[in-house]
PDB file of N, CA and C in Angstrom:
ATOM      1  N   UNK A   1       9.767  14.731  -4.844  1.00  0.00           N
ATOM      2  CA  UNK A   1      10.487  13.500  -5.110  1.00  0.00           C
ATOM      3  C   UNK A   1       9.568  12.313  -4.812  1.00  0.00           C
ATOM      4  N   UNK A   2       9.550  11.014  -5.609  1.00  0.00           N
ATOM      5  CA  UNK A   2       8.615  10.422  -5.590  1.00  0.00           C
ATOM      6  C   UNK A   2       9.549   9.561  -4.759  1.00  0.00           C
ATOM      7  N   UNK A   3       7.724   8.373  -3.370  1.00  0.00           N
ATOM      8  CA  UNK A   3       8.415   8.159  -2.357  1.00  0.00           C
ATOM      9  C   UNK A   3       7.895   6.861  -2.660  1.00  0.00           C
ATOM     10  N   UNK A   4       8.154   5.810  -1.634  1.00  0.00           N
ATOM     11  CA  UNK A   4       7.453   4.781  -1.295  1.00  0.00           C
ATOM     12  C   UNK A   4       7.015   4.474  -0.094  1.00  0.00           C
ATOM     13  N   UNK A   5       5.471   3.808   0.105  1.00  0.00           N
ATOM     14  CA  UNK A   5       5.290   3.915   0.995  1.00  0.00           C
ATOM     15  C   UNK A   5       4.938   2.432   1.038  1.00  0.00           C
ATOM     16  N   UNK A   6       5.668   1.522   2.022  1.00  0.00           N
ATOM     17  CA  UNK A   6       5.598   0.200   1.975  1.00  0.00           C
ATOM     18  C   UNK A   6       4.510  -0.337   3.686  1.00  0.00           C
ATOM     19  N   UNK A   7       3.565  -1.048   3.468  1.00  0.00           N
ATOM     20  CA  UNK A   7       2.575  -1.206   4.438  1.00  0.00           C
ATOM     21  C   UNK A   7       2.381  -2.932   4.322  1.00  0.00           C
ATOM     22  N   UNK A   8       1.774  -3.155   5.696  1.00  0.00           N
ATOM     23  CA  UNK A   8       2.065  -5.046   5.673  1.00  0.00           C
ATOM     24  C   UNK A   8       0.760  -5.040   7.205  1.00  0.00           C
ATOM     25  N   UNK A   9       0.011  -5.899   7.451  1.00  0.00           N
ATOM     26  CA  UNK A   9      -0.267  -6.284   8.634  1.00  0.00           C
ATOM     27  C   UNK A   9      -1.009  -7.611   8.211  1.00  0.00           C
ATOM     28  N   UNK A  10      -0.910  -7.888   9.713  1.00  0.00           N
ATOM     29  CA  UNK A  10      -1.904  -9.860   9.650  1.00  0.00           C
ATOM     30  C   UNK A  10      -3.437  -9.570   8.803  1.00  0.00           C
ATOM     31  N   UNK A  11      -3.790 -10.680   8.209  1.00  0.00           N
ATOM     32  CA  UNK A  11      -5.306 -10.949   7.990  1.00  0.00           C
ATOM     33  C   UNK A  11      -5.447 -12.614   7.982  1.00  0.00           C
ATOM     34  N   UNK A  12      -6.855 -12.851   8.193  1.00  0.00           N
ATOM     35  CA  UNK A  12      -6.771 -14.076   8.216  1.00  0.00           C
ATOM     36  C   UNK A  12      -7.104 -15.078   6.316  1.00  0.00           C
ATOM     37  N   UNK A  13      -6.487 -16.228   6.663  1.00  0.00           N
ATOM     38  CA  UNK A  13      -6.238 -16.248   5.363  1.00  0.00           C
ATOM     39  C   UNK A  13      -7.111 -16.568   4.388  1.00  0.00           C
ATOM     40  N   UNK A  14      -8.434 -16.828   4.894  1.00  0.00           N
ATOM     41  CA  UNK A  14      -9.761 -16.625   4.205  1.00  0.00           C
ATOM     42  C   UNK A  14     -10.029 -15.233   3.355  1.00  0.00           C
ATOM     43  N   UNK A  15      -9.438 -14.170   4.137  1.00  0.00           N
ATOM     44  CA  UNK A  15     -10.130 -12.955   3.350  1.00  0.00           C
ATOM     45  C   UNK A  15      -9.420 -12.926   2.381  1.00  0.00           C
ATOM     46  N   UNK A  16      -8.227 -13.261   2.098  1.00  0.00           N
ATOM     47  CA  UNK A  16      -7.223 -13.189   1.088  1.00  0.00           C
ATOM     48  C   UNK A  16      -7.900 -13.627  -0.185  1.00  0.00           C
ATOM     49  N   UNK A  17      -6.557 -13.449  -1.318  1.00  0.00           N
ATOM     50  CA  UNK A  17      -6.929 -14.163  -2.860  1.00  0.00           C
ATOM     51  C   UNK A  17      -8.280 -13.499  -3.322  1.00  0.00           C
ATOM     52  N   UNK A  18      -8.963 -14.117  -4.039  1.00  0.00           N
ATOM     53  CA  UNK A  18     -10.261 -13.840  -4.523  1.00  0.00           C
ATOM     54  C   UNK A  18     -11.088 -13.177  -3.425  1.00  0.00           C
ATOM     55  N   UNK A  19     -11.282 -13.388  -2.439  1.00  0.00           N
ATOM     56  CA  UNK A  19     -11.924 -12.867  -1.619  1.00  0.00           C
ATOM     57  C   UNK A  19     -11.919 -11.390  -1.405  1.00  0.00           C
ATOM     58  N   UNK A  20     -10.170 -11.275  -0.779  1.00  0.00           N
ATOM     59  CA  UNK A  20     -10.037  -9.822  -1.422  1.00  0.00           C
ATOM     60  C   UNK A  20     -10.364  -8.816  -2.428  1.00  0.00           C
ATOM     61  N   UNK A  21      -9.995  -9.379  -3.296  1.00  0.00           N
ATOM     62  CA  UNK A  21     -10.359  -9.102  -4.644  1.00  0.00           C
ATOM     63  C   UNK A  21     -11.299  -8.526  -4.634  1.00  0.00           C
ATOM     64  N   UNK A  22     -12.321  -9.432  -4.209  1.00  0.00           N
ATOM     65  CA  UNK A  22     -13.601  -9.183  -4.824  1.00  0.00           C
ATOM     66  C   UNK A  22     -14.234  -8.214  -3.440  1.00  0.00           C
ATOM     67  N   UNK A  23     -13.706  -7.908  -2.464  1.00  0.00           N
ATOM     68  CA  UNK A  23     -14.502  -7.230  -1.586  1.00  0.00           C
ATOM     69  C   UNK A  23     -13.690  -5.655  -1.569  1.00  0.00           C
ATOM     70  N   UNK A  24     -12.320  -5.807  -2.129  1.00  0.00           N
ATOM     71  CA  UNK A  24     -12.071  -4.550  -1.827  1.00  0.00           C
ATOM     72  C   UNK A  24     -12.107  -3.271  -3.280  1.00  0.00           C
ATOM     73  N   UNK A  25     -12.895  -3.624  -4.242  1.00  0.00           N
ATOM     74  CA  UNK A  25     -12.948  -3.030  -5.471  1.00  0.00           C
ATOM     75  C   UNK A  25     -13.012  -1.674  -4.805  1.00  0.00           C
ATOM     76  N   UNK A  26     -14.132  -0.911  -4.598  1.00  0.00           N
ATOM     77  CA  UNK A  26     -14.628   0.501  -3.499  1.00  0.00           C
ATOM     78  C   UNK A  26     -13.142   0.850  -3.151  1.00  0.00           C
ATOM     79  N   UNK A  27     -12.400  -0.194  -2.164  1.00  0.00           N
ATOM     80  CA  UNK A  27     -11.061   0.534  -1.826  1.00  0.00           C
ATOM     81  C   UNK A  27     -10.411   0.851  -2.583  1.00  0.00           C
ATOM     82  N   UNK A  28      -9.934   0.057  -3.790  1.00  0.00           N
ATOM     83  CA  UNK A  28      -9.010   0.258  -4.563  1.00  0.00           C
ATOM     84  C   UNK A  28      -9.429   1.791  -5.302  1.00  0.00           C
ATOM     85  N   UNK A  29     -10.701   1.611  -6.055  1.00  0.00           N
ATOM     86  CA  UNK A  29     -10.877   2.543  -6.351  1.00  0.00           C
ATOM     87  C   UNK A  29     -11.217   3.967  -5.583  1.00  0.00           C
ATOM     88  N   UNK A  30     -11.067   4.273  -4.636  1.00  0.00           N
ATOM     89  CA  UNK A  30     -10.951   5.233  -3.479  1.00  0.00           C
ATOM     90  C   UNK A  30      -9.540   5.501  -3.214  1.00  0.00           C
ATOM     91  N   UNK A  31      -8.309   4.704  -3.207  1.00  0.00           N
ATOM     92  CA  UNK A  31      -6.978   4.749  -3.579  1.00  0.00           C
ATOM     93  C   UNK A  31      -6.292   5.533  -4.324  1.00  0.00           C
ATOM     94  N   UNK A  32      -6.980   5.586  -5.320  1.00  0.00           N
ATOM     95  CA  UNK A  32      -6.325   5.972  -6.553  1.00  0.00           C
ATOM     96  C   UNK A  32      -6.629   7.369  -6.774  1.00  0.00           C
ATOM     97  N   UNK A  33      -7.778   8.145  -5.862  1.00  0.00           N
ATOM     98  CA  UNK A  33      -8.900   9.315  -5.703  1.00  0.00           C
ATOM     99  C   UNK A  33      -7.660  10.007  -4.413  1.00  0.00           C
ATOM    100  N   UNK A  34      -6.621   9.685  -4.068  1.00  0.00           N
ATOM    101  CA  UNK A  34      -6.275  10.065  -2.394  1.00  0.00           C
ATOM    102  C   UNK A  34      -5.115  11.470  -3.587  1.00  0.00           C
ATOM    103  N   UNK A  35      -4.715  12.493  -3.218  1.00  0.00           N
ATOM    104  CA  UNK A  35      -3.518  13.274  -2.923  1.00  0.00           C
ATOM    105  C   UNK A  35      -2.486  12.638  -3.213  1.00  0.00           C
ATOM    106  N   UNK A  36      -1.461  12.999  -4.482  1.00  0.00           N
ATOM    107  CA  UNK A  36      -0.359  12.621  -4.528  1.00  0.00           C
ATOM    108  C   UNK A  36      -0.281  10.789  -4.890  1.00  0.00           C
ATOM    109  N   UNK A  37      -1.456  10.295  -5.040  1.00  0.00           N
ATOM    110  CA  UNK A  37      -0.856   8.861  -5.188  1.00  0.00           C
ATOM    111  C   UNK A  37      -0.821   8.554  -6.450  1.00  0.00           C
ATOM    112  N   UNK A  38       0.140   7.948  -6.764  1.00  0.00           N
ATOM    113  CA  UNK A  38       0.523   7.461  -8.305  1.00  0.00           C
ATOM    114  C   UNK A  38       0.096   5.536  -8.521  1.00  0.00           C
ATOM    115  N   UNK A  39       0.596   4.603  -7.782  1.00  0.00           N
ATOM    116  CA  UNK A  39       0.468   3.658  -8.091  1.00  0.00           C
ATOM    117  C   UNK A  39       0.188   2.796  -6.401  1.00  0.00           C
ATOM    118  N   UNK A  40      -0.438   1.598  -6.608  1.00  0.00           N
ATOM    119  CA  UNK A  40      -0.236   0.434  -5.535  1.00  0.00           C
ATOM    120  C   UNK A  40      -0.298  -0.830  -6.266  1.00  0.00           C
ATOM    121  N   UNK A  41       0.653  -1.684  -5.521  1.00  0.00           N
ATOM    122  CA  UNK A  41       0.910  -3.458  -5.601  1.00  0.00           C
ATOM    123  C   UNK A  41       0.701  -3.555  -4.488  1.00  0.00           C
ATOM    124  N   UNK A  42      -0.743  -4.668  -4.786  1.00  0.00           N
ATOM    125  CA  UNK A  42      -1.150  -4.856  -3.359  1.00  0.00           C
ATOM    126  C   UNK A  42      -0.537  -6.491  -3.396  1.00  0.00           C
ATOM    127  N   UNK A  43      -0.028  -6.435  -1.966  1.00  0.00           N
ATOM    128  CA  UNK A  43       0.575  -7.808  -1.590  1.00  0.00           C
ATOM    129  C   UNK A  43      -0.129  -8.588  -0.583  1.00  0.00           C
ATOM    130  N   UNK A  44       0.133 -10.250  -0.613  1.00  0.00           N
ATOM    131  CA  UNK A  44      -0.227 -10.668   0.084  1.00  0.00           C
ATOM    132  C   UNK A  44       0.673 -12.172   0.255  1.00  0.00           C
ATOM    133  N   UNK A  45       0.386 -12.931   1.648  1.00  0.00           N
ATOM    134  CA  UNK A  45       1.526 -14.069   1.760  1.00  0.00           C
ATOM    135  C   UNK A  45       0.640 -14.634   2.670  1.00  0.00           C
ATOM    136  N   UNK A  46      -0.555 -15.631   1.776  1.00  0.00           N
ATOM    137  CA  UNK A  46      -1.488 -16.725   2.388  1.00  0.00           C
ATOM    138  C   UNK A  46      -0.549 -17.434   3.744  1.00  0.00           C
ATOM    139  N   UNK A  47       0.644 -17.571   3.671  1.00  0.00           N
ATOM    140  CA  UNK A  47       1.184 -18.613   4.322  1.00  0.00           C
ATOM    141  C   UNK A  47       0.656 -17.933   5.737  1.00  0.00           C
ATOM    142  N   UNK A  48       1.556 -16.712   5.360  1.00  0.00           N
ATOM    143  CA  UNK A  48       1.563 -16.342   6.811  1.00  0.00           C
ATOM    144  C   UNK A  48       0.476 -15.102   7.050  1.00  0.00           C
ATOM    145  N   UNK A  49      -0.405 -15.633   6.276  1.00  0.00           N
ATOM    146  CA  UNK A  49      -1.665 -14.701   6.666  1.00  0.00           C
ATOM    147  C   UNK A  49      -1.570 -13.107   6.857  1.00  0.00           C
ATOM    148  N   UNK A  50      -0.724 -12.546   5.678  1.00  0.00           N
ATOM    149  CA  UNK A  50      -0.322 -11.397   5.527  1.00  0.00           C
ATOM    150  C   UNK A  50      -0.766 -10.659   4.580  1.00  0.00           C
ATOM    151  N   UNK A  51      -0.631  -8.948   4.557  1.00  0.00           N
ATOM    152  CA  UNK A  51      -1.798  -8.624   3.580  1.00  0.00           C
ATOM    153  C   UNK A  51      -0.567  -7.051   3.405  1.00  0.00           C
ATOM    154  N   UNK A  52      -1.180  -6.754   2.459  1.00  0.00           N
ATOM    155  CA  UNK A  52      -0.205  -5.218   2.231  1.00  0.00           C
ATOM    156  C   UNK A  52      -0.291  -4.463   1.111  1.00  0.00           C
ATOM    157  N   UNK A  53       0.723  -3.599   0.918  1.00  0.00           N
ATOM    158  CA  UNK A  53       0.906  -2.929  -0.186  1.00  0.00           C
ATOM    159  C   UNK A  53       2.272  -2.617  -0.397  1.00  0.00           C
ATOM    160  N   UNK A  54       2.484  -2.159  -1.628  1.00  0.00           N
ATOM    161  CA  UNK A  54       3.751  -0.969  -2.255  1.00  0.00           C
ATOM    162  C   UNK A  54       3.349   0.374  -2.892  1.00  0.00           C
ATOM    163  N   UNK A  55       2.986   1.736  -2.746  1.00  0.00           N
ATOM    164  CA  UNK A  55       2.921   2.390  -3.122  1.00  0.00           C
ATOM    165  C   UNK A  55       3.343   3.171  -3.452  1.00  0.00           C
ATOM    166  N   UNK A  56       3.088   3.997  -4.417  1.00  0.00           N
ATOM    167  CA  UNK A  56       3.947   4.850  -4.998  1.00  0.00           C
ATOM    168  C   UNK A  56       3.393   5.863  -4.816  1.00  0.00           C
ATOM    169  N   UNK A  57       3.865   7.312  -3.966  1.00  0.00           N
ATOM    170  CA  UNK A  57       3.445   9.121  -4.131  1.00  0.00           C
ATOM    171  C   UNK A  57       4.384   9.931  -5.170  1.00  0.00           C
ATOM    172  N   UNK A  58       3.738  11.148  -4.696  1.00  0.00           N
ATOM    173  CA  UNK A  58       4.935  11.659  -5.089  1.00  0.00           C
ATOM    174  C   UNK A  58       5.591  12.504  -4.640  1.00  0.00           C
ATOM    175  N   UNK A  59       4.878  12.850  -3.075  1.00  0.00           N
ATOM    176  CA  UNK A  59       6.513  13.418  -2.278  1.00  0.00           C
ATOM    177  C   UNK A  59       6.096  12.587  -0.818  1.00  0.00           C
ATOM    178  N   UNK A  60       6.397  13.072   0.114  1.00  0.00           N
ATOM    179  CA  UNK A  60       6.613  11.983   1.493  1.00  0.00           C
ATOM    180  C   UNK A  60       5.306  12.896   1.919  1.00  0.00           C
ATOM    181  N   UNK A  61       5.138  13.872   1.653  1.00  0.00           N
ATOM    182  CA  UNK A  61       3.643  14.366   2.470  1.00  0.00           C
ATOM    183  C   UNK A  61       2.765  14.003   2.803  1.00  0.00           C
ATOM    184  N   UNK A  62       2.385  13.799   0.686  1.00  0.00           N
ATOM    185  CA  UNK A  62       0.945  12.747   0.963  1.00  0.00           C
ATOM    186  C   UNK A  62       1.170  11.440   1.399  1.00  0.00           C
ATOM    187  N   UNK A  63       2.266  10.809   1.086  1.00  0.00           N
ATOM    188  CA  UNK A  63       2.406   9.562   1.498  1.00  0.00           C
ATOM    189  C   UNK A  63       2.147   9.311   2.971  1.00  0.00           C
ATOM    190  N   UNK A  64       2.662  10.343   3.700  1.00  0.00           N
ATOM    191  CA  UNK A  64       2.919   9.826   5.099  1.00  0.00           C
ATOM    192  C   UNK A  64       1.143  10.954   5.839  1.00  0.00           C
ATOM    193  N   UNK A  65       0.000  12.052   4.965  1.00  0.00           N
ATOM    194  CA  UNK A  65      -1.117  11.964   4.909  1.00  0.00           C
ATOM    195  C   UNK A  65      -1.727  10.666   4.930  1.00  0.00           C
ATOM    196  N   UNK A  66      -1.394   9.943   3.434  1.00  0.00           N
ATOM    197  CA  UNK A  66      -2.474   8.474   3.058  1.00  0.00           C
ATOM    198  C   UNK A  66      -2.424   7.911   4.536  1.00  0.00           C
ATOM    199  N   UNK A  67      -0.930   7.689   4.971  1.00  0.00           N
ATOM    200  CA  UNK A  67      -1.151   6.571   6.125  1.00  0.00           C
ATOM    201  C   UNK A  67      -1.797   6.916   7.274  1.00  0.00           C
ATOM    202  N   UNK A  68      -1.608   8.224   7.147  1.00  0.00           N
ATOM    203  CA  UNK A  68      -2.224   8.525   8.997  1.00  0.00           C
ATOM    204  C   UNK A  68      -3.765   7.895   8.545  1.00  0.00           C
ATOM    205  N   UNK A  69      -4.720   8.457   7.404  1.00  0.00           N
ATOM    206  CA  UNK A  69      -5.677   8.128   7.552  1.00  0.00           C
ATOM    207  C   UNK A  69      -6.092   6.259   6.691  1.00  0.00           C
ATOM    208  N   UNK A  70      -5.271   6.053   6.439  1.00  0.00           N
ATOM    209  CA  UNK A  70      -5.217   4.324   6.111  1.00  0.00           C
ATOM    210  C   UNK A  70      -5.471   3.720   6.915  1.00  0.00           C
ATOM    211  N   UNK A  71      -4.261   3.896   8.699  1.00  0.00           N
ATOM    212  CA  UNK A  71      -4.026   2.984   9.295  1.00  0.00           C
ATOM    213  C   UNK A  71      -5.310   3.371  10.637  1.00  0.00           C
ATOM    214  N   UNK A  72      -6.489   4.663  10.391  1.00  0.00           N
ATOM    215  CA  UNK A  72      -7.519   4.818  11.264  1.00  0.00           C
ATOM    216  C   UNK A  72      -8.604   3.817  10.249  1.00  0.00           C
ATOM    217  N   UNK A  73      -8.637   3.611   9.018  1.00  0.00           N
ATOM    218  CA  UNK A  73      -9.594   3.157   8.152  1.00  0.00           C
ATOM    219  C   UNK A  73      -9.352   1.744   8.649  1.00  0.00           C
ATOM    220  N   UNK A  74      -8.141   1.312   8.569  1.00  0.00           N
ATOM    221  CA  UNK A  74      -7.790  -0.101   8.654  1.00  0.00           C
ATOM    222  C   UNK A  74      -8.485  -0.515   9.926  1.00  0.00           C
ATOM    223  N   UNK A  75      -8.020   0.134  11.206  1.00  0.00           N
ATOM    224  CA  UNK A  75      -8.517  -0.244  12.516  1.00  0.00           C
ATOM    225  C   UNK A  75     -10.112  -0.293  12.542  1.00  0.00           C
ATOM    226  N   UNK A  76     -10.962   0.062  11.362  1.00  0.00           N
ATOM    227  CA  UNK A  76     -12.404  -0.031  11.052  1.00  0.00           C
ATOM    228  C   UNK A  76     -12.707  -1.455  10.624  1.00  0.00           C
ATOM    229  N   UNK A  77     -11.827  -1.795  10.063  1.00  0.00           N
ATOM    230  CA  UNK A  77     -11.563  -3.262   9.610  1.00  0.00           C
ATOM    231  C   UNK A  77     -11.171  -4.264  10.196  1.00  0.00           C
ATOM    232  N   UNK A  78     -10.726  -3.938  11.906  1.00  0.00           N
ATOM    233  CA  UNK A  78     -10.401  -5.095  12.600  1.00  0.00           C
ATOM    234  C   UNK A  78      -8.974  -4.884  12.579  1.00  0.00           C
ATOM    235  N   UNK A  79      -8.555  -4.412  11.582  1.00  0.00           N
ATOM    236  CA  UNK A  79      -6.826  -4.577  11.800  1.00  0.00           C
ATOM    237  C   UNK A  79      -6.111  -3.768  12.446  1.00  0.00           C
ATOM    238  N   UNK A  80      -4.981  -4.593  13.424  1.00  0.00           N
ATOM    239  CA  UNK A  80      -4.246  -3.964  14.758  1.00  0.00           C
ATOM    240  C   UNK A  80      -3.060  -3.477  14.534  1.00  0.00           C
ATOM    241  N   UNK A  81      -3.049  -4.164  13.615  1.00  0.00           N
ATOM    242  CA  UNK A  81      -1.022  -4.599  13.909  1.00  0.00           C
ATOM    243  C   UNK A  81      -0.542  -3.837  12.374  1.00  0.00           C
ATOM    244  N   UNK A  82      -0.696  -3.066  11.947  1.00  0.00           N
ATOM    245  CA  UNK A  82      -0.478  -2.536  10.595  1.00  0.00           C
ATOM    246  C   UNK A  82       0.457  -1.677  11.117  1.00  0.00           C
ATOM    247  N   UNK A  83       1.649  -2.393  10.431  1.00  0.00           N
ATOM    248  CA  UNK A  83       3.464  -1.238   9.937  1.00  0.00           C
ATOM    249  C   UNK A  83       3.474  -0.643   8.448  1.00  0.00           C
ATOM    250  N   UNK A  84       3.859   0.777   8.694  1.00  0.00           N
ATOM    251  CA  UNK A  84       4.577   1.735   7.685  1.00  0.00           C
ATOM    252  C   UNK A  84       5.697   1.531   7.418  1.00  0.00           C
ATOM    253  N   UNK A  85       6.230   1.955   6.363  1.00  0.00           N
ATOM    254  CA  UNK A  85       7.864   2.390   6.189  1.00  0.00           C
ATOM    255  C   UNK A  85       7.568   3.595   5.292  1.00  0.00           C
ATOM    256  N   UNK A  86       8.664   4.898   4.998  1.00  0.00           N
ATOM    257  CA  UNK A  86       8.375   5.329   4.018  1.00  0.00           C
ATOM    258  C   UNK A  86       9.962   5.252   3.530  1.00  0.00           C
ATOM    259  N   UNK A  87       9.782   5.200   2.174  1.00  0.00           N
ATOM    260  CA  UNK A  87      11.325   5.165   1.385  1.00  0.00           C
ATOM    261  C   UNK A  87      11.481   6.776   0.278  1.00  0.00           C
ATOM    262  N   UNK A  88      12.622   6.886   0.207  1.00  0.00           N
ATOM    263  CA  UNK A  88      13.266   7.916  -0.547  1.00  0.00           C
ATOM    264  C   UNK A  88      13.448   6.740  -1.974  1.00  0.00           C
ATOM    265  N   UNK A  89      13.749   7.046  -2.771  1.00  0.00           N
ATOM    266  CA  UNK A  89      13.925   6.308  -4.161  1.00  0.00           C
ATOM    267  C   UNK A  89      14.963   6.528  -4.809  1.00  0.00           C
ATOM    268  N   UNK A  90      16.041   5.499  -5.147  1.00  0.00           N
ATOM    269  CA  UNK A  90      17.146   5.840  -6.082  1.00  0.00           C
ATOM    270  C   UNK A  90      16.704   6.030  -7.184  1.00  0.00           C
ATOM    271  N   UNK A  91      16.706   7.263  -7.882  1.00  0.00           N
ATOM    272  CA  UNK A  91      16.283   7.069  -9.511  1.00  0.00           C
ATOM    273  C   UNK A  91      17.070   6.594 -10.358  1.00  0.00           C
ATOM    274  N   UNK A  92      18.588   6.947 -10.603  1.00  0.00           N
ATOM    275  CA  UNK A  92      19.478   6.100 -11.252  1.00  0.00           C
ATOM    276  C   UNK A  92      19.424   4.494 -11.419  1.00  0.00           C
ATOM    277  N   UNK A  93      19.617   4.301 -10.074  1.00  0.00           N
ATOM    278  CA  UNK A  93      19.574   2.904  -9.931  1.00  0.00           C
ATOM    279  C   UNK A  93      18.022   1.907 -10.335  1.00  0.00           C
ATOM    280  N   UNK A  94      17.394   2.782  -9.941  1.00  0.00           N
ATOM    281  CA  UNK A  94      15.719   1.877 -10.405  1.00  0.00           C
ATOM    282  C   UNK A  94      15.632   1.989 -12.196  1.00  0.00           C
ATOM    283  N   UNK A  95      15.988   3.001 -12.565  1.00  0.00           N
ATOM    284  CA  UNK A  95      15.732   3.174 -13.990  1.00  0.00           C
ATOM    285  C   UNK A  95      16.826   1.914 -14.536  1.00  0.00           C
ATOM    286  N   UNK A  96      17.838   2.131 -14.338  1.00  0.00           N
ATOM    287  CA  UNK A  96      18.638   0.779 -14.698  1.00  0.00           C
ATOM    288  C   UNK A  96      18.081  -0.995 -14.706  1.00  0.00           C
ATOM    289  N   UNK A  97      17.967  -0.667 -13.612  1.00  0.00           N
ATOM    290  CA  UNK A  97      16.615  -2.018 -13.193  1.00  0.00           C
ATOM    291  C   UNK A  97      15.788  -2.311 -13.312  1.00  0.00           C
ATOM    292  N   UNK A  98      14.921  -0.792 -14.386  1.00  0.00           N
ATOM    293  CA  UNK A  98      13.721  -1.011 -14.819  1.00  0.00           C
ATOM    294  C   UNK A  98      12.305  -0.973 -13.669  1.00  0.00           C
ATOM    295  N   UNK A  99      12.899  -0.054 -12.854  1.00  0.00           N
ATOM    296  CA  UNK A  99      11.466   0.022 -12.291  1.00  0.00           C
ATOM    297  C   UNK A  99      10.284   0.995 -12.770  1.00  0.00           C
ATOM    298  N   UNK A 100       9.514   1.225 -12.420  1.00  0.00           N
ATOM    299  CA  UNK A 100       7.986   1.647 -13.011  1.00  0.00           C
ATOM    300  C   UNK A 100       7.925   2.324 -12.045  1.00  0.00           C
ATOM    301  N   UNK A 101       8.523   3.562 -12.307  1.00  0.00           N
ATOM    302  CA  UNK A 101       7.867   4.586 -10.954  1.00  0.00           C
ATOM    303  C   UNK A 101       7.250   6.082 -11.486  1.00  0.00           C
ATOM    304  N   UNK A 102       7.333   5.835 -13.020  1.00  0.00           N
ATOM    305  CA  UNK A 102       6.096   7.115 -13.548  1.00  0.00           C
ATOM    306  C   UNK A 102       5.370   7.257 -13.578  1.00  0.00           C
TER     307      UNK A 102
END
């Protein structure tokens, strides 16, 4: 069953926007190479100097694999404070709403 795996921690707001962008190409594309992963929207909220994702697996295994080794990669990066969630997915209801979870 395909899951979500929703992730958020501080960055400062320099690395953001373009910056990001342009430094994390290698990651992204290393992302997409992991077990079970189907999609990411990577997020971010300059205001409050926030950085993240939405991802999409496709069962809670790999998802909750990616993170164990995400949130040791991340701490390579300086970052402390990085929260998980993992979600179950209404399919009825998202298909109605048009979500993109194939």
């Amino acid at each position: 069953m395909t899951v979500l795996l929703q992730v958020d921690f501080s960055m400062p707001a320099e690395m953001l926007g373009e910056n990001l962008s342009n430094s994390a190409i290698g990651l992204a594309e290393s992302i997409t190479q992991e077990a079970g992963f189907i999609s990411k929207i990577w997020t971010e909220n300059l205001a409050a100097k926030e950085a993240g994702g939405i991802y999409l697996f496709t069962d809670r295994k790999s998802a909750e694999r990616y993170w164990d080794m995400h949130k040791k990669r991340m701490a390579t990066f300086g970052v402390k404070n990085a929260n998980a969630k993992i979600f179950d997915i209404n399919l009825p209801l998202t298909k109605i709403t048009h979500g993109k979870i194939d």
